[in-house]
C-alpha atoms as a PDB file:
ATOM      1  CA  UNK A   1      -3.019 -31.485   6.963  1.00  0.00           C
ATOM      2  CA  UNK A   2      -2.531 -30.652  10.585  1.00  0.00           C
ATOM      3  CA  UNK A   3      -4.036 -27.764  12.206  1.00  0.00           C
ATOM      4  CA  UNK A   4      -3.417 -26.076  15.551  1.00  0.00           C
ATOM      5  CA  UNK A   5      -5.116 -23.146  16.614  1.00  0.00           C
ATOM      6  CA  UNK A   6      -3.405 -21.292  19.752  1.00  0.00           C
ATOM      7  CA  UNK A   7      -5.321 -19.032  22.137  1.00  0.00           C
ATOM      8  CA  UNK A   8      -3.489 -16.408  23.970  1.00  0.00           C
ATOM      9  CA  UNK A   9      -4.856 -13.099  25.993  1.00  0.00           C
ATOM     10  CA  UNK A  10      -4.258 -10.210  24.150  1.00  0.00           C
ATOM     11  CA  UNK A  11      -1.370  -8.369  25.851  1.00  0.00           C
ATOM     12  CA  UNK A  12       1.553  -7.570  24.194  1.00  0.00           C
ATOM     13  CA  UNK A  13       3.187 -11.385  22.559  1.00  0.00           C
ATOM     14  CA  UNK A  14       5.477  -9.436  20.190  1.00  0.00           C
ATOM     15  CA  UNK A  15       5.953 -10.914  16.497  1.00  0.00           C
ATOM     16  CA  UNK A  16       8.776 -12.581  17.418  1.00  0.00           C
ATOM     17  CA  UNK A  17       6.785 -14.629  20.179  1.00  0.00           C
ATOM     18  CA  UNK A  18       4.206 -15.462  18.224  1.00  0.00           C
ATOM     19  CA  UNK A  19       7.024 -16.426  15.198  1.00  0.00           C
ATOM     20  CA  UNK A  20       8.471 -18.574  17.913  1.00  0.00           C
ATOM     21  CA  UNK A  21       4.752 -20.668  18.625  1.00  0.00           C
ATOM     22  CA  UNK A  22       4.369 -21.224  14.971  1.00  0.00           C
ATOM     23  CA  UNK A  23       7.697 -22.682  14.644  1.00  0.00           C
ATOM     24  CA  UNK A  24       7.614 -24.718  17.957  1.00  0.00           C
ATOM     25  CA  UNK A  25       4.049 -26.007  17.338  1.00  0.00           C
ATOM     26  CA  UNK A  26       4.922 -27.163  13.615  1.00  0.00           C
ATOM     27  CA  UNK A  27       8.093 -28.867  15.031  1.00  0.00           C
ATOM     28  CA  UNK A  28       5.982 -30.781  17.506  1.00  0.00           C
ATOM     29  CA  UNK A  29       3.956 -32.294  14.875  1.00  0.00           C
ATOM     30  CA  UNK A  30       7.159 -32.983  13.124  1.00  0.00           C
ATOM     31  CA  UNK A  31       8.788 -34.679  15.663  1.00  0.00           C
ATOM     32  CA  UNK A  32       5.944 -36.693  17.861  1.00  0.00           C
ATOM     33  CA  UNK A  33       3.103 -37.383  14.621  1.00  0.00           C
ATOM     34  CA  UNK A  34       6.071 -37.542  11.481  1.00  0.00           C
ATOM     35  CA  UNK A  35       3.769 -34.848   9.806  1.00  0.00           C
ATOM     36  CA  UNK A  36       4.879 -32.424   6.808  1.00  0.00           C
ATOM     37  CA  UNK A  37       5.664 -28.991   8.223  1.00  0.00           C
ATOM     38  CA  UNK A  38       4.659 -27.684   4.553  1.00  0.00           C
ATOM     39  CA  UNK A  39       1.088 -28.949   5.197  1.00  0.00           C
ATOM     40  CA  UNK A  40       1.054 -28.046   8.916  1.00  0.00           C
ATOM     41  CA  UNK A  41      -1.389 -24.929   9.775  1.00  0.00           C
ATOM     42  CA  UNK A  42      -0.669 -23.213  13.048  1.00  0.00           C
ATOM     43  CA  UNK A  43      -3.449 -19.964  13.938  1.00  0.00           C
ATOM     44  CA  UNK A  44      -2.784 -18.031  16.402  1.00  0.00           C
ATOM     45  CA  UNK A  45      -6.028 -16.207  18.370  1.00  0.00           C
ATOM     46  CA  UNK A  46      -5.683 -13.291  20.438  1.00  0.00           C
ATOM     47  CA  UNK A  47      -8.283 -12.700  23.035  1.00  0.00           C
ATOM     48  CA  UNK A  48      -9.267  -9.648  25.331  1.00  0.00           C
ATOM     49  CA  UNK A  49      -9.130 -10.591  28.253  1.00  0.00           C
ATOM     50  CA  UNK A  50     -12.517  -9.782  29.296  1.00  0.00           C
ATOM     51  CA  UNK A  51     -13.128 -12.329  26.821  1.00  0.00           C
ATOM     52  CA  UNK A  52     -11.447 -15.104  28.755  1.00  0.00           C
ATOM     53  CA  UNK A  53     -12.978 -16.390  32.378  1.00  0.00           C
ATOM     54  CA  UNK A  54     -11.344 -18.510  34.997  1.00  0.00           C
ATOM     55  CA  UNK A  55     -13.297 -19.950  37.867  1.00  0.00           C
ATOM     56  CA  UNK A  56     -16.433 -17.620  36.476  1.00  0.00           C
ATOM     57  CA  UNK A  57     -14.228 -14.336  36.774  1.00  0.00           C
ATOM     58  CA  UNK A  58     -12.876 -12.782  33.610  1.00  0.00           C
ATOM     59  CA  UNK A  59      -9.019 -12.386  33.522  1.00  0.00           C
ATOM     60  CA  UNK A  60      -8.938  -8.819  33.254  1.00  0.00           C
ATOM     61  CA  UNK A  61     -11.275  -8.556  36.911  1.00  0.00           C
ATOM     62  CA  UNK A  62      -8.982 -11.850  38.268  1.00  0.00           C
ATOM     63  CA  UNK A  63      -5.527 -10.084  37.478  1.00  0.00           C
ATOM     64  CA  UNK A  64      -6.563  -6.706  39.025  1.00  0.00           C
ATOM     65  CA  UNK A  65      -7.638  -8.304  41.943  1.00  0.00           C
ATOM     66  CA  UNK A  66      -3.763  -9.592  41.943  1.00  0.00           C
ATOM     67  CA  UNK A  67      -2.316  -6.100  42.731  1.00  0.00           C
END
């Protein structure tokens, strides 16, 4: 039983996107592993993103520091 969990920022990925990431990450293990979609487990975790640090700066200070 395969599981992938997915980590995005928190800002906005619509049900449709996140729809689209189940789909594409089950078909990956379908096509490259020969794994059983019905068995397949795909999570998706949203994060704030003061939550989530590049280079020891969160996102939220690193993408305001972008405008």
């Amino acid at each position: 039983m395969p599981y992938v969990n997915i980590k995005i920022t928190r800002e906005g990925a619509t049900t449709e996107q996140k729809s689209a990431l189940i789909k594409g990450a089950t078909q990956l293990l379908v096509d490259v592993l020969g794994k059983n979609p019905a068995t397949t487990v795909v999570v998706i975790d949203e994060v704030d993103t003061d939550n989530w640090g590049i280079g020891g700066e969160s996102v939220t200070k690193l993408r305001k520091a972008v405008k």
